[in-house]
Protein backbone atom coordinates (compact mmCIF):
# COMPACT_ATOMS: atom_id res chain seq x y z
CA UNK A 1 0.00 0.00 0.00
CA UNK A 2 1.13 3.34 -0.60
CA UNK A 3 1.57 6.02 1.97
CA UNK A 4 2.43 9.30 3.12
CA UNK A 5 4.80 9.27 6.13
CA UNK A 6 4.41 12.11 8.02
CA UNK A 7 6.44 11.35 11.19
CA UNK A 8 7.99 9.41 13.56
CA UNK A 9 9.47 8.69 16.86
CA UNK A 10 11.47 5.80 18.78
CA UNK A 11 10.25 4.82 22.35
CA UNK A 12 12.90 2.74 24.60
CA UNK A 13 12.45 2.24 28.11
CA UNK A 14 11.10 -0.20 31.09
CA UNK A 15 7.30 -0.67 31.60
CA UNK A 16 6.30 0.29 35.35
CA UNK A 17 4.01 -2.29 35.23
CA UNK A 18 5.93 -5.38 34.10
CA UNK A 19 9.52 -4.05 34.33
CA UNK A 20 10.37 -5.76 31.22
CA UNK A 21 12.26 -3.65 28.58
CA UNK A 22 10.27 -2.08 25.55
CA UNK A 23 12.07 -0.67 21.95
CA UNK A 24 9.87 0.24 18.82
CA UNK A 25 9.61 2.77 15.99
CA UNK A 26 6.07 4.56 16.15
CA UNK A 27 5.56 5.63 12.49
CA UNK A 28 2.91 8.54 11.92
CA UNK A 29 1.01 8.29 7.97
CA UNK A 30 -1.33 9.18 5.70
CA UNK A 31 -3.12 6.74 4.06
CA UNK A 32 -6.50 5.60 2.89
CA UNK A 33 -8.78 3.64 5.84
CA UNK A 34 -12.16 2.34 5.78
CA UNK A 35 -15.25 4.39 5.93
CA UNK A 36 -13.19 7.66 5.42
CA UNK A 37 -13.50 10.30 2.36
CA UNK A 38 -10.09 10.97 1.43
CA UNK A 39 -7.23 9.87 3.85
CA UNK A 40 -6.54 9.33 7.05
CA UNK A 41 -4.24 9.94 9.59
CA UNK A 42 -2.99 6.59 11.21
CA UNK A 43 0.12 5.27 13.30
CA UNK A 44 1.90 1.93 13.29
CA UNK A 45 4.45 0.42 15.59
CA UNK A 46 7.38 -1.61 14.16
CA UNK A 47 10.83 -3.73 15.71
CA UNK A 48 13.34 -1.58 15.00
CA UNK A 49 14.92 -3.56 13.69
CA UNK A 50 12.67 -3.66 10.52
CA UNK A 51 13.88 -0.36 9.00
CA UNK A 52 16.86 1.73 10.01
CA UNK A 53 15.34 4.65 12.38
CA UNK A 54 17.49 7.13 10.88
CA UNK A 55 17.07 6.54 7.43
CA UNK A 56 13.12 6.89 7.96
CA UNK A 57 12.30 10.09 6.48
CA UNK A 58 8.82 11.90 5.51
CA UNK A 59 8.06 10.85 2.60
CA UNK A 60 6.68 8.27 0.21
CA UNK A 61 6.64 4.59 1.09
CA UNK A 62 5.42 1.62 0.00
CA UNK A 63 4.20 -0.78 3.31
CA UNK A 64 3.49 -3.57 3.19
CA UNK A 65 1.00 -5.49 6.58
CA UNK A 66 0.59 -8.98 6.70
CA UNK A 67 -2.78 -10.73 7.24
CA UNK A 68 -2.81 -8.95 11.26
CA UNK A 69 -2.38 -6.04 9.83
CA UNK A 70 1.18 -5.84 10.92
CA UNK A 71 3.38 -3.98 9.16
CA UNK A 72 5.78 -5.76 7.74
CA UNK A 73 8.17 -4.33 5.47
CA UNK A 74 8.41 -0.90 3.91
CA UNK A 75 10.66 0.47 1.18
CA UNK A 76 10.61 4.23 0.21
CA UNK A 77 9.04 5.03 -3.18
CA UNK A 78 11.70 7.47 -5.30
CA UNK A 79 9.45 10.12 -6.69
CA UNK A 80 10.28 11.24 -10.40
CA UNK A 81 10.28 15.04 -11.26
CA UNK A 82 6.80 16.65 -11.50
CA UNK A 83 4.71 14.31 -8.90
């Protein structure tokens, strides 16, 4: 599917509750969604290990979720001149 990433940010810490230790990549998008005119503004949380954090830039991408909904692999799309 094709999207619009918008943002991003990388949470790392230790839950209060369990005390176990949490890393993911929270990536902010625009893309179509059910029962919506036009787009919508959506989130998804991946390993980090999925996509280098620093190389994910705003931008277009092309995700890709498996049957869960998961995301599981996204590549950026290179835009050509005029789009």
């Amino acid at each position: 599917m094709r999207v619009k990433v918008i943002g991003k940010t990388r949470r790392t810490g230790v839950s209060k509750r369990t005390g176990q230790n949490y890393d993911f990549v929270e990536i902010h998008y625009v893309a179509p969604a059910r029962g919506v005119i036009g787009e919508a503004a959506l989130t998804t949380t991946i390993d980090p290990g999925l996509f280098p954090f620093d190389n994910l830039a705003p931008g277009i991408y092309n995700f890709e979720f498996d049957n869960r909904g998961s995301l599981v692999a996204l590549a950026p799309i290179q835009q050509t001149a005029g789009k």
